[in-house]
Protein backbone atom coordinates (compact mmCIF):
# COMPACT_ATOMS: atom_id res chain seq x y z
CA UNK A 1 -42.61 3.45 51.22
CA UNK A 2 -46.21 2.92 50.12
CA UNK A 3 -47.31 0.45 48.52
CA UNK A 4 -50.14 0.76 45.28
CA UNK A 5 -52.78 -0.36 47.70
CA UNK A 6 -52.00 1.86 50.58
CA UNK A 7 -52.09 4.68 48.51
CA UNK A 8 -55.60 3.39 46.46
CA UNK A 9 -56.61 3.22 50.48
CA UNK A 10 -55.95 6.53 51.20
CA UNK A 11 -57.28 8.06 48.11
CA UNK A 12 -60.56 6.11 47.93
CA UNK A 13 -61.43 6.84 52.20
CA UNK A 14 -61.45 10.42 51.24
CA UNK A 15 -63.90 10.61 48.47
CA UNK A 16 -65.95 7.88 49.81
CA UNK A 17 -65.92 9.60 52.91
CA UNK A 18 -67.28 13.02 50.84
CA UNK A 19 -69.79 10.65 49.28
CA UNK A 20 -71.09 9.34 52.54
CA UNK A 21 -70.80 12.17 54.91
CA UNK A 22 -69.16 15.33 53.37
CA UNK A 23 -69.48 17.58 56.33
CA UNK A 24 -67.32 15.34 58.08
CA UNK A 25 -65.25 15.19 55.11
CA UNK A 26 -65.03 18.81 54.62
CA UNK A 27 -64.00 19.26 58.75
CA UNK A 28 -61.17 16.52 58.64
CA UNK A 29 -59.77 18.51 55.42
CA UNK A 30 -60.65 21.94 57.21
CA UNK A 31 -60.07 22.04 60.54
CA UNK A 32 -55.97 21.27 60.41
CA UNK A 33 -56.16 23.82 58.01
CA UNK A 34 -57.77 26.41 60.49
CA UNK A 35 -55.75 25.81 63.27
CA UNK A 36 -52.47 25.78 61.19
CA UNK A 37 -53.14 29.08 60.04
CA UNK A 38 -54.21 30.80 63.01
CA UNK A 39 -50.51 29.46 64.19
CA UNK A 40 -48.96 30.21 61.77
CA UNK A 41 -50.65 33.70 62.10
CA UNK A 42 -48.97 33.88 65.26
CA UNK A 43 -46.05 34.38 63.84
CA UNK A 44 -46.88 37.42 63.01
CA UNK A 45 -48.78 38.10 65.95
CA UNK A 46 -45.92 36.90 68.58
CA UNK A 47 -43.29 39.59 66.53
CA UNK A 48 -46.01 42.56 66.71
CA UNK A 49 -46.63 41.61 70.18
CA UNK A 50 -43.60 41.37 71.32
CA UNK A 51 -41.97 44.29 69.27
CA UNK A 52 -44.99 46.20 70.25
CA UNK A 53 -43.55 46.74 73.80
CA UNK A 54 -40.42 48.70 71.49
CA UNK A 55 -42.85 51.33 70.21
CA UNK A 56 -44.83 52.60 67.07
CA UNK A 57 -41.55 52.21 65.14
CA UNK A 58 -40.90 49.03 66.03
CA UNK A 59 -44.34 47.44 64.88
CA UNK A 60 -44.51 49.41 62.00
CA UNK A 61 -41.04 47.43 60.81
CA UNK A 62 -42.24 44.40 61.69
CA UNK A 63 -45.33 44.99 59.68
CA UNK A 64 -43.42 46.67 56.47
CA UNK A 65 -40.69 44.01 56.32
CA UNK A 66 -43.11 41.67 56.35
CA UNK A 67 -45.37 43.16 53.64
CA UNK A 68 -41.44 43.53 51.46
CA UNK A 69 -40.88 40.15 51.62
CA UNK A 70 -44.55 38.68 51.05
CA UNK A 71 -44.53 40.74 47.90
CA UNK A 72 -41.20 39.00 47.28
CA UNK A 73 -42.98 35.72 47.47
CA UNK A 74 -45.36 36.11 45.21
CA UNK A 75 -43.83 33.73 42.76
CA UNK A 76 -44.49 30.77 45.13
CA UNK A 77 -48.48 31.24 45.28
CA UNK A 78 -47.96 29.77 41.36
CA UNK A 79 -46.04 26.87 42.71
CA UNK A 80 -48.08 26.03 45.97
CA UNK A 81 -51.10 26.21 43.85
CA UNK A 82 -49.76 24.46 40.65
CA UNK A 83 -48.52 21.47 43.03
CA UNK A 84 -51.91 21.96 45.01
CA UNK A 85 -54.31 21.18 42.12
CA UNK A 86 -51.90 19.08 39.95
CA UNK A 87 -51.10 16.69 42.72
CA UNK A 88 -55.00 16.32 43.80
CA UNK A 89 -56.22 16.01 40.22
CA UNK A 90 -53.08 12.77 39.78
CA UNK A 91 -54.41 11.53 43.35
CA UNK A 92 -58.29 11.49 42.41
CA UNK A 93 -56.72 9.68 39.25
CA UNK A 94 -54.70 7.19 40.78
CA UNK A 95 -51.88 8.49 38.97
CA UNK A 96 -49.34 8.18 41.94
CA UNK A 97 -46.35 8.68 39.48
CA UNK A 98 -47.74 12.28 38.03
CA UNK A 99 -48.20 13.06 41.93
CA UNK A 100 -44.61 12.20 42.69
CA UNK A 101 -43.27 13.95 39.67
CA UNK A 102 -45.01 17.23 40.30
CA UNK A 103 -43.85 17.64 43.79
CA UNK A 104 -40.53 16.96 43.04
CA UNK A 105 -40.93 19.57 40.12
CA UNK A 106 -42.25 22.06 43.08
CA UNK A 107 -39.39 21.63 45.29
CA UNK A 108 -36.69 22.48 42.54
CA UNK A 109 -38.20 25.83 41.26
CA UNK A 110 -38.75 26.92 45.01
CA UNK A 111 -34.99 26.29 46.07
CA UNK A 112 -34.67 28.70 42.94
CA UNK A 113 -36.38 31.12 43.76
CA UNK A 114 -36.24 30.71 47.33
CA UNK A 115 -32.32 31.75 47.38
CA UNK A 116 -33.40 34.81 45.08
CA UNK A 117 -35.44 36.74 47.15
CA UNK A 118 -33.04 35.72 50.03
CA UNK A 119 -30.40 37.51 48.67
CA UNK A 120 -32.85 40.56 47.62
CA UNK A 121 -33.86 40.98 51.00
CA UNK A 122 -30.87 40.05 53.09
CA UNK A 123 -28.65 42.57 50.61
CA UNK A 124 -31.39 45.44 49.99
CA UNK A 125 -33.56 46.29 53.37
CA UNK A 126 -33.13 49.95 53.70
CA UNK A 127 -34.29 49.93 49.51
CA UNK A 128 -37.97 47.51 50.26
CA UNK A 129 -38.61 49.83 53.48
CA UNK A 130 -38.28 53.14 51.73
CA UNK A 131 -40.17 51.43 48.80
CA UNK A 132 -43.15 51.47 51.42
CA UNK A 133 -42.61 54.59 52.01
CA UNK A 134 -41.17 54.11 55.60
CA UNK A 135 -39.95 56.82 57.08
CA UNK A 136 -35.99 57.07 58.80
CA UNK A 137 -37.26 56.01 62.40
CA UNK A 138 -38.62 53.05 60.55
CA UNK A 139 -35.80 52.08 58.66
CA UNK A 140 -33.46 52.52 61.24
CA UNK A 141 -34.92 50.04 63.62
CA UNK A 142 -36.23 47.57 60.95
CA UNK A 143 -33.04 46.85 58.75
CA UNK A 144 -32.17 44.16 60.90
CA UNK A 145 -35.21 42.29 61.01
CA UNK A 146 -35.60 42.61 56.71
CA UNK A 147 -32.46 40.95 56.62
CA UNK A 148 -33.45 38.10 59.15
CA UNK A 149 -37.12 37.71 57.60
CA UNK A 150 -35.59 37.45 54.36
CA UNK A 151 -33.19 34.25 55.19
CA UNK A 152 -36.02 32.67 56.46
CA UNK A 153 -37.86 32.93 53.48
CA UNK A 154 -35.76 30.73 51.87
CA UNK A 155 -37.33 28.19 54.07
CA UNK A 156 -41.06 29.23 54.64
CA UNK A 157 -41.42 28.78 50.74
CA UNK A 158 -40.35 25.20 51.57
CA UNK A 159 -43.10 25.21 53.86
CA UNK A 160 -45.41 26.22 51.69
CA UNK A 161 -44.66 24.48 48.88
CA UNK A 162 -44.61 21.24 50.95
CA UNK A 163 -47.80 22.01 52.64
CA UNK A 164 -49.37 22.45 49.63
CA UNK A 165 -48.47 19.02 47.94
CA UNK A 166 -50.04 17.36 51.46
CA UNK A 167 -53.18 19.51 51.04
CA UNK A 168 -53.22 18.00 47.42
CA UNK A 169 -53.22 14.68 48.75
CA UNK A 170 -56.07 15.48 51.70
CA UNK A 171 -53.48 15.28 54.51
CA UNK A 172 -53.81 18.44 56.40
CA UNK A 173 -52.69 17.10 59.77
CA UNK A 174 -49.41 16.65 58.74
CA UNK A 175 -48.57 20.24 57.67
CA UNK A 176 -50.61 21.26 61.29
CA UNK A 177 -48.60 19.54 63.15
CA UNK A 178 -45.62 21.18 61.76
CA UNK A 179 -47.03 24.21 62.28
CA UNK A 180 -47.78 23.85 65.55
CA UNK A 181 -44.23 23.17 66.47
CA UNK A 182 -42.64 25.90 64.27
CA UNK A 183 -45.18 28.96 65.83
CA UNK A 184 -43.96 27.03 69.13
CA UNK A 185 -40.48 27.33 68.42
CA UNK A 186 -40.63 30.99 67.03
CA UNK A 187 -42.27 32.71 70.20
CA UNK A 188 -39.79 30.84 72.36
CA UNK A 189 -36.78 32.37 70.42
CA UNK A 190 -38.80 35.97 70.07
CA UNK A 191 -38.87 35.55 73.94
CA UNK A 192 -34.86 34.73 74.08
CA UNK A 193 -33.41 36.74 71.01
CA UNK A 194 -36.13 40.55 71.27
CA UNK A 195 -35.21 40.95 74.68
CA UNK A 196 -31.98 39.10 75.16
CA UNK A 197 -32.85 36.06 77.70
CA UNK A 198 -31.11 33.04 78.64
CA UNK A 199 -27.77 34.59 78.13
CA UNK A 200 -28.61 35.90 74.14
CA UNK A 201 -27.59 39.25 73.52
CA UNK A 202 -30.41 41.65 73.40
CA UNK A 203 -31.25 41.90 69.50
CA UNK A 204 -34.62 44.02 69.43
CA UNK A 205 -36.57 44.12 66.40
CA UNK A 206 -33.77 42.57 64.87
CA UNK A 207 -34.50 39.38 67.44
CA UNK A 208 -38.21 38.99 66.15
CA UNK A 209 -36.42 38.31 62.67
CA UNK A 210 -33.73 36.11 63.70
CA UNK A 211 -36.20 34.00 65.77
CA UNK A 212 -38.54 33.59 62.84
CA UNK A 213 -35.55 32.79 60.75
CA UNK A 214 -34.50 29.59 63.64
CA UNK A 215 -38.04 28.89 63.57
CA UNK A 216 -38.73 28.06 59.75
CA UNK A 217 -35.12 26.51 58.95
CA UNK A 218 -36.11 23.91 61.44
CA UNK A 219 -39.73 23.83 60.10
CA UNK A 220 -38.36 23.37 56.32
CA UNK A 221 -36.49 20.10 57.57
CA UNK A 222 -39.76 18.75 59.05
CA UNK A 223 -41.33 19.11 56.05
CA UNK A 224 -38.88 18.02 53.43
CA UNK A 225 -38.57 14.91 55.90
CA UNK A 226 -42.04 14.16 55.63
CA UNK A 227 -41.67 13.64 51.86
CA UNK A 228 -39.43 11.66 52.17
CA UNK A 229 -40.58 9.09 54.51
CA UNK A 230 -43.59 9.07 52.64
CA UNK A 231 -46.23 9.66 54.75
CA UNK A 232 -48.84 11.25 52.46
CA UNK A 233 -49.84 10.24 48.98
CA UNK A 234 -46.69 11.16 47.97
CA UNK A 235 -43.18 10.11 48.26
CA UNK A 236 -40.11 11.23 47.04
CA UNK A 237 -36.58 9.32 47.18
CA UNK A 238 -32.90 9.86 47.21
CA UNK A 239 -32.27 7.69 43.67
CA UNK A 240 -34.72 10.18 41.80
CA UNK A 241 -33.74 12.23 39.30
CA UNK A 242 -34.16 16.28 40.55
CA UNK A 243 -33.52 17.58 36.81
CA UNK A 244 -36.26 20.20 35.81
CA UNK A 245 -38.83 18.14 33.48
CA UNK A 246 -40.40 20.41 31.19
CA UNK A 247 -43.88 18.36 30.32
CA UNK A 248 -44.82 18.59 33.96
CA UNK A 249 -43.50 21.90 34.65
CA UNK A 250 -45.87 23.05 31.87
CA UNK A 251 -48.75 21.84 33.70
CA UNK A 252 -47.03 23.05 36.92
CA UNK A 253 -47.43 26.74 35.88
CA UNK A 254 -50.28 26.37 33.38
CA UNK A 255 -52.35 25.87 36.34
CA UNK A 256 -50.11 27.97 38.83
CA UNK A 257 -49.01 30.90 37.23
CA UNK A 258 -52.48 32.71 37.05
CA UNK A 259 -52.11 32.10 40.94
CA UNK A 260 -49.04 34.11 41.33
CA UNK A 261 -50.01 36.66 38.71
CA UNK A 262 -53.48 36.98 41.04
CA UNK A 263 -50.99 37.38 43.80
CA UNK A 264 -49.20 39.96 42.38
CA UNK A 265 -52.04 41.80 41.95
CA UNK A 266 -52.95 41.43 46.05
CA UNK A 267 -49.49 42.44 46.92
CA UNK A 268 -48.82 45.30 44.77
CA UNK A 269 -52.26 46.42 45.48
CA UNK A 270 -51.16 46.07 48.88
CA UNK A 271 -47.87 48.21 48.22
CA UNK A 272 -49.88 50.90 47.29
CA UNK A 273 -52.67 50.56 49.83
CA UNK A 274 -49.78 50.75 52.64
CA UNK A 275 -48.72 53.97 50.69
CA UNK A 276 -52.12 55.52 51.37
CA UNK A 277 -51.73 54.16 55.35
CA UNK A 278 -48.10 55.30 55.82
CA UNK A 279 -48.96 59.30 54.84
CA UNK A 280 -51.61 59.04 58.05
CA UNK A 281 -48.39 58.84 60.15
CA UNK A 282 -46.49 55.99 61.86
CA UNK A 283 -49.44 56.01 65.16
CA UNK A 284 -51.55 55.21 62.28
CA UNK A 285 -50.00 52.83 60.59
CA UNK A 286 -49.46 50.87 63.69
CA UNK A 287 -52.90 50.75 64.12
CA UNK A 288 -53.52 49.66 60.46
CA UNK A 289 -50.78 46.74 61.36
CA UNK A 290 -52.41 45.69 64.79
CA UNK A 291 -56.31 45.39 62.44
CA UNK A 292 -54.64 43.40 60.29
CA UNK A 293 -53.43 40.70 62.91
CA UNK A 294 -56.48 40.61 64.45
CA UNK A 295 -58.64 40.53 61.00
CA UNK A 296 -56.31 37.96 60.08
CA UNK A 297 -57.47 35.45 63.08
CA UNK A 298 -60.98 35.97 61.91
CA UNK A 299 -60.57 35.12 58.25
CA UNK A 300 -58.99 31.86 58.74
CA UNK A 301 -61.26 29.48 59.01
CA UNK A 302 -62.75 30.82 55.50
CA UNK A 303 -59.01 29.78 54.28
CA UNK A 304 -59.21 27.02 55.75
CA UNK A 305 -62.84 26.03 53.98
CA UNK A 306 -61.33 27.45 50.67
CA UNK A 307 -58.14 25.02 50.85
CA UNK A 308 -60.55 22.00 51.44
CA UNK A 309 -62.86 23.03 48.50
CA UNK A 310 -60.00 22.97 46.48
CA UNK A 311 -58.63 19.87 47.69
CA UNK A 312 -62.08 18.08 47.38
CA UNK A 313 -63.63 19.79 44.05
CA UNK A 314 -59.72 18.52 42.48
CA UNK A 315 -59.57 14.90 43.47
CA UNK A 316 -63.39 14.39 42.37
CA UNK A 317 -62.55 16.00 39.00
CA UNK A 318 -59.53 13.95 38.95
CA UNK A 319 -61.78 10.70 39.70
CA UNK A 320 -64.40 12.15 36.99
CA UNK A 321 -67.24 12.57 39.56
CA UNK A 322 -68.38 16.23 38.71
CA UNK A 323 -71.74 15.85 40.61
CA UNK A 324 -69.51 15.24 44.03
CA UNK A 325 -67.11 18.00 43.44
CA UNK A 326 -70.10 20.37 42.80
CA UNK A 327 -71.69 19.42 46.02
CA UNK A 328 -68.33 19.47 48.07
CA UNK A 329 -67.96 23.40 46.89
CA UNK A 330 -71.75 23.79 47.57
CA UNK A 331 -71.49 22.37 51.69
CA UNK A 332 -68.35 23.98 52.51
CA UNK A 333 -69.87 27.40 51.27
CA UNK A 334 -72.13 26.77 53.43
CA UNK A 335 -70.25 25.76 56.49
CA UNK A 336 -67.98 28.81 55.95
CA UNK A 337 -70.52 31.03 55.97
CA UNK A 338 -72.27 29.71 59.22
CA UNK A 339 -68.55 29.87 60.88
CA UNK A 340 -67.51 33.25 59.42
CA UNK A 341 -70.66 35.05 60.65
CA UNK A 342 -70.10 33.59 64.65
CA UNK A 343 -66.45 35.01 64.50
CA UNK A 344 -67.41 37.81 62.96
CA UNK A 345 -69.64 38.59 65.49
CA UNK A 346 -67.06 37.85 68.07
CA UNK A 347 -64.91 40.28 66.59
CA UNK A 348 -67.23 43.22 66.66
CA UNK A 349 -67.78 42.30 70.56
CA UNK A 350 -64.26 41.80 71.69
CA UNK A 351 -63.04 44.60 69.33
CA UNK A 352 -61.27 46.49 72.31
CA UNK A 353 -60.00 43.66 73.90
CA UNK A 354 -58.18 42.79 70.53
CA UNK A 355 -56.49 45.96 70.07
CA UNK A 356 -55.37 46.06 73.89
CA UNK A 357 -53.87 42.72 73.51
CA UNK A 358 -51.17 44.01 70.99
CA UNK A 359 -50.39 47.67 72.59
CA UNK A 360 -51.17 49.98 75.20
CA UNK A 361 -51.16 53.35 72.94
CA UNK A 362 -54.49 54.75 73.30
CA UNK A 363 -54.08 56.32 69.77
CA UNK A 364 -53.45 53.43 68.12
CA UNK A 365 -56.21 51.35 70.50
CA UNK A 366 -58.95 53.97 69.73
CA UNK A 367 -58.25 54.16 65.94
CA UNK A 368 -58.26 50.78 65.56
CA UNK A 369 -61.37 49.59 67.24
CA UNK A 370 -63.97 51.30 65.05
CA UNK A 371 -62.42 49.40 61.96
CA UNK A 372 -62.34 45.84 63.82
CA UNK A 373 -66.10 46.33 64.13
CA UNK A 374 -67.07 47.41 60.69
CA UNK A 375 -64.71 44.14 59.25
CA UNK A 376 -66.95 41.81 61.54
CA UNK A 377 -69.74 42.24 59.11
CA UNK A 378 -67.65 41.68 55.83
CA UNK A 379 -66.92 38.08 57.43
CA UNK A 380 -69.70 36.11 55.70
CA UNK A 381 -68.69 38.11 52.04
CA UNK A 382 -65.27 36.60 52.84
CA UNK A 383 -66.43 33.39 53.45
CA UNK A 384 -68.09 33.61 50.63
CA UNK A 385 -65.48 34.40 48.52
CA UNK A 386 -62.73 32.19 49.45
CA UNK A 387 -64.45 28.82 49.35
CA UNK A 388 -66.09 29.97 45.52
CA UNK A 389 -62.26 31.27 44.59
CA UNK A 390 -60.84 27.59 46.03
CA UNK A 391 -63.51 25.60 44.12
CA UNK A 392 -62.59 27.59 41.28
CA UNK A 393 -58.99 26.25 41.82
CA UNK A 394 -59.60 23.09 42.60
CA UNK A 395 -61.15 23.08 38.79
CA UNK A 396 -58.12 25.10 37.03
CA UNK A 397 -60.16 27.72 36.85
CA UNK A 398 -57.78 29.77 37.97
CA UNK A 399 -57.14 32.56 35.42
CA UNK A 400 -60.16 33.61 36.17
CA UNK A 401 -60.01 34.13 39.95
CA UNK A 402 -56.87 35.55 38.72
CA UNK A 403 -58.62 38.74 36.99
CA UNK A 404 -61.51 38.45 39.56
CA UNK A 405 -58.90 39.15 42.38
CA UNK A 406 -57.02 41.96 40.30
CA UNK A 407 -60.21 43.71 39.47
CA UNK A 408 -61.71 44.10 42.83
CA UNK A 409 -58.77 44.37 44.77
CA UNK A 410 -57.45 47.45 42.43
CA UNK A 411 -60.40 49.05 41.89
CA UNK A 412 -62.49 48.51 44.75
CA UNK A 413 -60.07 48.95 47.33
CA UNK A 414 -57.36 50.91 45.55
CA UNK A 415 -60.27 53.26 44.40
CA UNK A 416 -62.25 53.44 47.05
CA UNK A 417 -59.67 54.14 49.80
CA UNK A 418 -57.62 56.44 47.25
CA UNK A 419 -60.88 58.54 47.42
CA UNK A 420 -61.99 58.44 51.03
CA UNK A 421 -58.80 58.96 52.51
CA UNK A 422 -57.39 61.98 50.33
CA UNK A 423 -60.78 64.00 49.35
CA UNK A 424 -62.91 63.14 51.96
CA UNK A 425 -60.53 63.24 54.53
CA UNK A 426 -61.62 60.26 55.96
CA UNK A 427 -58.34 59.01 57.45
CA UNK A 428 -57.66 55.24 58.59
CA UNK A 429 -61.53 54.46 58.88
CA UNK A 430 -61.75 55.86 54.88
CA UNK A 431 -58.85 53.70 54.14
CA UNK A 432 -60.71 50.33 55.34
CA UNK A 433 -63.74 51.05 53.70
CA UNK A 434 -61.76 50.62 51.07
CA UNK A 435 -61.07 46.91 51.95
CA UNK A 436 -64.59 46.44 53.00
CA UNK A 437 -66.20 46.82 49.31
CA UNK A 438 -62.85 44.91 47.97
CA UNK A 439 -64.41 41.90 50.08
CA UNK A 440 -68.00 42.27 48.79
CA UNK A 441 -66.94 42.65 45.12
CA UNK A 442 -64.97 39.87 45.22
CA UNK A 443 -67.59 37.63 46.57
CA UNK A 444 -70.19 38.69 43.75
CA UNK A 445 -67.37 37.95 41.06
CA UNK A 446 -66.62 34.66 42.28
CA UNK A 447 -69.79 33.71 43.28
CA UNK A 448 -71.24 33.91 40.28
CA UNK A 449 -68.52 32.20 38.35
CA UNK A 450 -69.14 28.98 40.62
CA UNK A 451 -72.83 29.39 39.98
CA UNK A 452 -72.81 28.73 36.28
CA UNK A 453 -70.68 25.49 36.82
CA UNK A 454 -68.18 25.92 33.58
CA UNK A 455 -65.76 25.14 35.42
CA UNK A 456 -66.66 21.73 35.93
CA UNK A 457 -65.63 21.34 32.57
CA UNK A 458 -61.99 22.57 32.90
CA UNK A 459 -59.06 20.03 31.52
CA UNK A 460 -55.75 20.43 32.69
């Protein structure tokens, strides 16, 4: 257990630290942060890999059972986010015992609502395919894996949720380190369960979804063990009480539900964005699933720069130092954009190379590389975008990057690649236009919102 002092230790290195040297500051909260979620990206990436090898069908299930269940866990973003800000604002306090309280808080509501959208998922596949708009080839090879992504679920909200008390407290290494091992542990089973090695039956698509499942259970006990032991800021125990306590789930969601209303938004937006994708054909889609992999390696590191403006902007709030937490959002905007325009450009070069990695259908390769190349240059918008939005966070500002999100996301993209695809005939490219503008609108809104500093002023 730590003691008072070794948690006043912790607390006070990292915002003396952002005094003294916030770069640094920003990279020790950042990097972890990168690296865990370009592994946990593989994930993903191992399963369409993998399942690629199967055929067009087999990715696209992978990528719709996915998007099913993401949209499932929508409710969580509130609770990661709520614990996020709440624990970092109690941290930057010194208020150890509001910390504690809200974690345990966290944990409770996503057991709840963990075991829901297991049993949505696990009992109702062929239902959140055809919602998609998948066709029969689709569903018939992708039941198996719903119902294997959607038991472990259960457990990647514990992931989540836990990850995002440790970001709260500035420990980022911890939840990388998990990471690392789960990612690890899911493209060894993918390896064993798709393709039936080391004695396993063969499983298929089906495989990619058990292994995932294997991988996060064991994940979810590394995490919840880490609370307990206490090796963050945080520390949870046996002897305390695990009723729901209303005072601090009020602040839980005052702060969190804007964040899973915002995410609602992205993920029905998303619902209907795949709609427009899935009427260009399953080749297509494919290709729209394989862009999105590889996109998603380039935008990490402007999640990862988001995550530590939030984590910085709430503990100097918390410690009523509004001059730091403005200049921790204004450095890692900066950073982000200097490391978001290199990948970017990396992306546009390698662009081939990126869609040859996950299949060998020329098709799918040539429709895809046009649209890498055009997303390298919405990098630096992105970058943009996400650190603003986390500062914006980190404040409790989050109602508004709640309607900043919906608007450009439903408009912007919706509209855009609504239009393109259907009366200009524009296809796939038309589509990701689409999600081009949606990432330069959304850097303007939020941009602009950090600008005129209100939310300094925020009380939660």
């Amino acid at each position: 257990m730590f003691k008072r002092s070794q948690h006043k230790k912790r607390t006070e290195s990292l915002i003396e630290m952002s005094r003294s040297n916030l770069p640094k500051a920003v990279l020790l909260l950042a990097w972890p942060i990168i690296v865990e979620m370009l592994l946990q990206s593989t994930v993903g990436i191992a399963d369409t890999a993998m399942v690629g090898r199967l055929g067009p069908a087999s990715i696209a299930a992978v990528g719709l059972g996915n998007q099913f269940v993401m949209f499932l866990l929508t409710i969580f973003a509130a609770v990661r986010t709520g614990a996020t800000v709440l624990v970092a604002r109690s941290i930057g306090a010194e208020d150890f015992k509001g910390a504690n309280d809200a974690a345990r808080q966290a944990l409770i509501v996503t057991l709840f609502f963990g075991l829901t959208v297991a049993f949505i998922g696990v009992f109702f596949p062929e239902a959140g395919y055809r919602l998609l708009g998948a066709g029969e080839d689709v569903i018939a090879v992708g039941a198996g894996y719903m119902r294997w992504r959607a038991l472990a679920a259960l457990f990647a909200c514990i992931i989540m949720v836990v990850t995002g008390i440790l970001r709260g407290c500035g420990d980022t290494f911890t939840a990388m380190k998990v990471n690392v091992t789960v990612n690890l542990l899911n493209i060894f089973f993918n390896w064993i369960l798709i393709f039936g090695n080391l004695g396993f039956p063969t499983m298929g698509t089906a495989g990619a979804g058990a292994a995932t499942m294997v991988a996060r259970l064991l994940g979810a006990g590394m995490m919840i063990t880490v609370l307990f032991r206490g090796k963050a800021n945080v520390q949870l125990k046996r002897s305390d009480s695990f009723r729901l306590h209303f005072p601090t789930l009020k602040r839980l969601f005052k702060i969190g539900v804007p964040a899973g209303i915002e995410q609602m938004f992205m993920r029905g937006a998303q619902i209907f964005f795949t709609m427009i994708v899935t009427n260009l054909g399953t080749a297509m889609y494919a290709a729209h699933q394989i862009v999105l992999r590889a996109d998603s390696l380039a935008f990490m590191p402007g999640f990862g720069f988001s995550v530590a403006a939030t984590a910085l902007v709430g503990q100097n709030l918390g410690a009523e130092q509004p001059d730091e937490a403005k200049r921790a959002g204004n450095i890692t905007m900066y950073m982000a954009i200097g490391l978001m325009t290199a990948v970017g450009a990396l992306l546009f070069i390698f662009a081939k190379q990126a869609m040859m990695f996950f299949t060998d259908d020329l098709e799918v390769i040539q429709a895809g590389i046009p649209i890498l190349k055009m997303m390298a240059f919405s990098m630096p918008f992105m970058a943009v975008a996400r650190v603003a939005a986390g500062a914006l966070r980190g404040a409790g500002d989050t109602k508004y990057v709640m309607w900043g999100t919906g608007a450009s996301i439903w408009v912007a993209r919706l509209g855009t690649a609504f239009v393109l695809v259907n009366m200009f005939n524009l296809g796939l490219f038309g589509a990701w236009i689409g999600m081009f503008a949606d990432h330069v609108v959304r850097a303007l809104i939020f941009f602009v919102r950090y600008l005129k500093g209100k939310w300094i002023f925020i009380k939660i």
